[in-house]
Protein backbone atom coordinates (compact mmCIF):
# COMPACT_ATOMS: atom_id res chain seq x y z
CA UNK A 1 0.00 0.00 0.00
CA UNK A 2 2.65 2.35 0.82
CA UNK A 3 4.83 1.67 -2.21
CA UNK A 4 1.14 2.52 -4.41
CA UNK A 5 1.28 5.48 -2.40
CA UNK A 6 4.69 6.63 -3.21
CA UNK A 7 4.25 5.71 -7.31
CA UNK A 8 0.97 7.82 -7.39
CA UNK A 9 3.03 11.20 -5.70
CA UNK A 10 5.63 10.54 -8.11
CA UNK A 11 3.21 10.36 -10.78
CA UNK A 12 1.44 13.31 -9.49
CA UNK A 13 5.07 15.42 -9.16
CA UNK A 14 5.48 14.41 -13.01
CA UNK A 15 2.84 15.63 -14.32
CA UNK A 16 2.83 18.82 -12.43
CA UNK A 17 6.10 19.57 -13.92
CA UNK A 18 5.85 18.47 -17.16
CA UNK A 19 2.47 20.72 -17.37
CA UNK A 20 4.71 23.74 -16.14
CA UNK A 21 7.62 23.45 -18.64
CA UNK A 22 4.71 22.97 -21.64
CA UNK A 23 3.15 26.41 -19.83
CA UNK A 24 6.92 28.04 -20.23
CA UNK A 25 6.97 26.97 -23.84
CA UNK A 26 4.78 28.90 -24.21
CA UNK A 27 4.50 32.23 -26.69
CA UNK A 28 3.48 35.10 -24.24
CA UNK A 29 -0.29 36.40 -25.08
CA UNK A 30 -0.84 39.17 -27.55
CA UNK A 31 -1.40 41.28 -24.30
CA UNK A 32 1.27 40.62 -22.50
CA UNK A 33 3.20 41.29 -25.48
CA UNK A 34 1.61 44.53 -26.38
CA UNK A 35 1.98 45.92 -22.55
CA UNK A 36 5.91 44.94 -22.98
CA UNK A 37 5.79 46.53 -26.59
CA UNK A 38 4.14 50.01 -24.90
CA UNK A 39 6.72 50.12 -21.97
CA UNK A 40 9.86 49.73 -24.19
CA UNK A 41 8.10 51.89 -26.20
CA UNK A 42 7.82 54.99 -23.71
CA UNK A 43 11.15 54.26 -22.26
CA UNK A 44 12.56 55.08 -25.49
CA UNK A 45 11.01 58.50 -25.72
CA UNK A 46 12.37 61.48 -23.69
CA UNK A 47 9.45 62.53 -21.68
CA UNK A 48 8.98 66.38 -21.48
CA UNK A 49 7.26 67.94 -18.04
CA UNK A 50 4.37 70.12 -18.19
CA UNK A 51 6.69 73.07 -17.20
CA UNK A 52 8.51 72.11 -20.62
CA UNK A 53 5.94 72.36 -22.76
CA UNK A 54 4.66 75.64 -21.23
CA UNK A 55 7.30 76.93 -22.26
CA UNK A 56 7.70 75.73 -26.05
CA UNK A 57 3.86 77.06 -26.45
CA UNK A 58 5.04 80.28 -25.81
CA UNK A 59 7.98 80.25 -28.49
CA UNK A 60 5.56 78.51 -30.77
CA UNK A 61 3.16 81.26 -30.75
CA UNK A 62 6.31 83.61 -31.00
CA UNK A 63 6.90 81.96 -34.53
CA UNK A 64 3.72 81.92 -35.23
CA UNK A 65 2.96 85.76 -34.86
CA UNK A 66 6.25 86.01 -37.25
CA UNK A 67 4.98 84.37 -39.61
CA UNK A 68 2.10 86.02 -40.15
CA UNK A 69 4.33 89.69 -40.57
CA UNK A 70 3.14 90.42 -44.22
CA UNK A 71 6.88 91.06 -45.27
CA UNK A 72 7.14 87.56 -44.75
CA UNK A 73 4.03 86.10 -46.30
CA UNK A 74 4.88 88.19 -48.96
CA UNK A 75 8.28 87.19 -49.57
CA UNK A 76 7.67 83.05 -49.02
CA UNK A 77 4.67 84.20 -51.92
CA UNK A 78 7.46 85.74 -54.15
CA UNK A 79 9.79 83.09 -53.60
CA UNK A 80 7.44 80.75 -54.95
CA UNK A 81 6.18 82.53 -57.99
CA UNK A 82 10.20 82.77 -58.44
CA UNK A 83 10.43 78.49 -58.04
CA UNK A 84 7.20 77.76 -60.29
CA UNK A 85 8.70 76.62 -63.13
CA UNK A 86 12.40 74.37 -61.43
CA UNK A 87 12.09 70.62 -62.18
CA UNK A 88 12.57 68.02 -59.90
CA UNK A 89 16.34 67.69 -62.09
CA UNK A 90 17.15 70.97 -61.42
CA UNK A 91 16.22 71.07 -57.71
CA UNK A 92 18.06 67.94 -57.20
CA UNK A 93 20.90 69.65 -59.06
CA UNK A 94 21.10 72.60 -57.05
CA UNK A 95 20.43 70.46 -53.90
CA UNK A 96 23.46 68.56 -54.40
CA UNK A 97 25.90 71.56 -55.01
CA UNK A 98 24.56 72.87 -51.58
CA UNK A 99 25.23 70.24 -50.05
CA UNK A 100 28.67 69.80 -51.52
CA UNK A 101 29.90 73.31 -51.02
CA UNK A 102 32.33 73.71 -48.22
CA UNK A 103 31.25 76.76 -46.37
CA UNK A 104 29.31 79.46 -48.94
CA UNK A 105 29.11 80.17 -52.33
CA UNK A 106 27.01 83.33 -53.72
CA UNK A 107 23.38 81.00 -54.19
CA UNK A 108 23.88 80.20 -50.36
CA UNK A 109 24.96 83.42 -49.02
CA UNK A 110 21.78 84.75 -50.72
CA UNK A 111 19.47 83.23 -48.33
CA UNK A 112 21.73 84.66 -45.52
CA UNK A 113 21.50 88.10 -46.40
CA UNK A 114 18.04 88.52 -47.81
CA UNK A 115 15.45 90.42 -46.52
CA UNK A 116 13.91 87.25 -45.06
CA UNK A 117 17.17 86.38 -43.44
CA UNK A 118 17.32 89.97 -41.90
CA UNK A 119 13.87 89.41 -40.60
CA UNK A 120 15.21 86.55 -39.02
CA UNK A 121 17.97 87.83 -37.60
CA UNK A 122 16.00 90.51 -35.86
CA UNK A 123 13.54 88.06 -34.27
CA UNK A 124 16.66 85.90 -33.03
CA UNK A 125 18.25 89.12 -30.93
CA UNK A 126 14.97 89.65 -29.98
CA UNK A 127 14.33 85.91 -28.60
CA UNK A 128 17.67 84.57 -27.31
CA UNK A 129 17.74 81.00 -27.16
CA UNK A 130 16.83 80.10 -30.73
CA UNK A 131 20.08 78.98 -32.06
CA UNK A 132 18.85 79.06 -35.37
CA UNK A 133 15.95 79.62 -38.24
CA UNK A 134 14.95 79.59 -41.27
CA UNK A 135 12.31 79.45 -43.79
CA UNK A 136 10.97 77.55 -46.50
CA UNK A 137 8.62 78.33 -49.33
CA UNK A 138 5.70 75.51 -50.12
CA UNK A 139 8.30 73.62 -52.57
CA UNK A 140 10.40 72.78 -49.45
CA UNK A 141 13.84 74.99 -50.77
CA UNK A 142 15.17 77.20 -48.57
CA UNK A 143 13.79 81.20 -49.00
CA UNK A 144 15.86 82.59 -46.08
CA UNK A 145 17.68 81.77 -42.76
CA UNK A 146 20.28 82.93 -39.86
CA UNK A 147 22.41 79.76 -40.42
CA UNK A 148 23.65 77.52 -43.35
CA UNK A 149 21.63 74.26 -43.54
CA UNK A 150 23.01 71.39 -44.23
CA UNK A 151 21.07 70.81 -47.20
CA UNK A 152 18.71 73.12 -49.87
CA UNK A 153 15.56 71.14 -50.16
CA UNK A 154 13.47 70.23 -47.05
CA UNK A 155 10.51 68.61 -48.41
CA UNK A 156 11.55 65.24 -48.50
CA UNK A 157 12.37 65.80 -44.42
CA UNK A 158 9.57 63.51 -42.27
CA UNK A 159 8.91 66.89 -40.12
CA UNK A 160 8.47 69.05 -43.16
CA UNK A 161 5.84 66.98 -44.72
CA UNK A 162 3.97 66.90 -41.45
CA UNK A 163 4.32 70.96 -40.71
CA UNK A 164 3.55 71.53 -44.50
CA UNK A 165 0.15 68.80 -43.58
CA UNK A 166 -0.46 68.87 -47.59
CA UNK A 167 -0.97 73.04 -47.77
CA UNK A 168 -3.00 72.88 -44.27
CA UNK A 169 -0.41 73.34 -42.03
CA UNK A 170 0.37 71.78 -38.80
CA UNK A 171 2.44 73.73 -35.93
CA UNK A 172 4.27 71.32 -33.39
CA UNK A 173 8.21 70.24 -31.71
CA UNK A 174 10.37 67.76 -31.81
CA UNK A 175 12.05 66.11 -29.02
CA UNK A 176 15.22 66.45 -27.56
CA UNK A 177 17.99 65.72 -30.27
CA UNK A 178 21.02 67.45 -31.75
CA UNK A 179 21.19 69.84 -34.15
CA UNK A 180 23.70 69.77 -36.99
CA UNK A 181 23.54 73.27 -38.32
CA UNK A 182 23.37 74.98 -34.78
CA UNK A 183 26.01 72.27 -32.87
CA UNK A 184 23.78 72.19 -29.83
CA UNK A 185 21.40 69.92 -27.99
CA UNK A 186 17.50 71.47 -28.79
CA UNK A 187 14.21 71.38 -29.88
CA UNK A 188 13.01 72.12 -33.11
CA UNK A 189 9.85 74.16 -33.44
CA UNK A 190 7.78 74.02 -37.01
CA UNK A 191 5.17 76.62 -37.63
CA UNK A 192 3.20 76.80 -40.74
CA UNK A 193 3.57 80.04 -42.84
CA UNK A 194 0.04 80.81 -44.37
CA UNK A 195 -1.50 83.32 -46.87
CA UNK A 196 -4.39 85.23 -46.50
CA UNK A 197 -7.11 82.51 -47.84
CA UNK A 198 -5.16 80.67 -44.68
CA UNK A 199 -3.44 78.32 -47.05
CA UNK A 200 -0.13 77.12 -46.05
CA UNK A 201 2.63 78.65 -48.49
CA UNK A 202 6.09 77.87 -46.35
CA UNK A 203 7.29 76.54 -43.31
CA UNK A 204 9.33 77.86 -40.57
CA UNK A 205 11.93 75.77 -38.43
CA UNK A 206 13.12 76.96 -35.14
CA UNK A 207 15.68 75.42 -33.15
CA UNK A 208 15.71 76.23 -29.83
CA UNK A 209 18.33 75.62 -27.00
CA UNK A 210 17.95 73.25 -24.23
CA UNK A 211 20.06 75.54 -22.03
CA UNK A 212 17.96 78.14 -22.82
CA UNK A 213 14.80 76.47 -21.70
CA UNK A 214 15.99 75.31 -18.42
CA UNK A 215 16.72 79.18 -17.58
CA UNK A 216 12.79 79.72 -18.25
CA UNK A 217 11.86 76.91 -16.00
């Protein structure tokens, strides 16, 4: 009797652990998976505090009054009367050479010292912290800016095509990351440039400084 005992407890212990290693085989269930997927998910994002995005309203709506100034609008509106007629060839042409000169030539310098670029200037002394900006007309190419970018055309750039929103515009920021052109850890800000029927003709890009926002906080 005891021996029928002992062979139904081993039996018994089997089982029980042959059930659990079939349980750890296992794939994990679509929800288990999806709550892991979320987690890594926001771990990977740098999470901005409330105090934060206060303050990146504010410069928002800073840009955002700029670009309604009718010298711009009026300039992104002359720029692209002026870039009607380039082909994709000759965009990708003059992309290229942009992005191959070493410092400036006369095309680039153009954009540095035109009245757009003078506007631009005047709005950065008059809001420290954005380390640079510049402007686009509704083809994507550069019509002004305070720094040399590191390329001429913008609309094939993710954020571009989202602040452009397909002529309806779309203001918003980026996250933390580094900025080639400006050498400095920021945030870009994209505000929508729009005409007077309130469709979306160019773009503005802002970069502003990290350091700069902690001083605000």
């Amino acid at each position: 009797m005891r021996n029928s005992i002992i062979v139904v407890v081993l039996i018994i212990i089997g089982l029980l652990g042959w059930l659990g290693y079939q349980n750890f085989l296992k794939p994990k269930s679509p929800e288990n998976q999806t709550i892991t997927t979320a987690k890594e998910g926001t771990a990977a994002k740098t999470l901005l505090t409330p105090e934060i995005e206060a303050v990146l309203v504010k410069k928002i709506q800073l840009l955002e009054n700029f670009a309604k100034q009718s010298n711009i609008v009026s300039a992104v509106e002359a720029q692209n009367v002026k870039n009607v007629g380039l082909t994709q060839s000759t965009i990708k042409e003059l992309d290229n050479k942009w992005i191959a000169t070493q410092g400036t030539d006369d095309f680039i310098k153009s954009f540095l010292t035109n009245n757009t670029a003078n506007a631009l200037a005047t709005f950065q002394d008059n809001n420290p912290g954005f380390v640079e900006i510049f402007v686009t007309d509704k083809y994507g190419l550069i019509a002004g800016e305070t720094n040399k970018t590191s390329d001429y055309l913008q609309s094939d750039e993710d954020w571009w095509i989202k602040a452009f929103n397909n002529g309806s515009g779309k203001a918003y920021h980026s996250e933390i990351e580094y900025d080639d052109s400006s050498k400095s850890e920021s945030i870009a800000l994209y505000v929508p440039i729009n005409n007077n029927q309130k469709t979306t003709i160019g773009v503005i890009k802002g970069v502003f400084a990290v350091t700069a926002i902690q001083k605000e906080l």
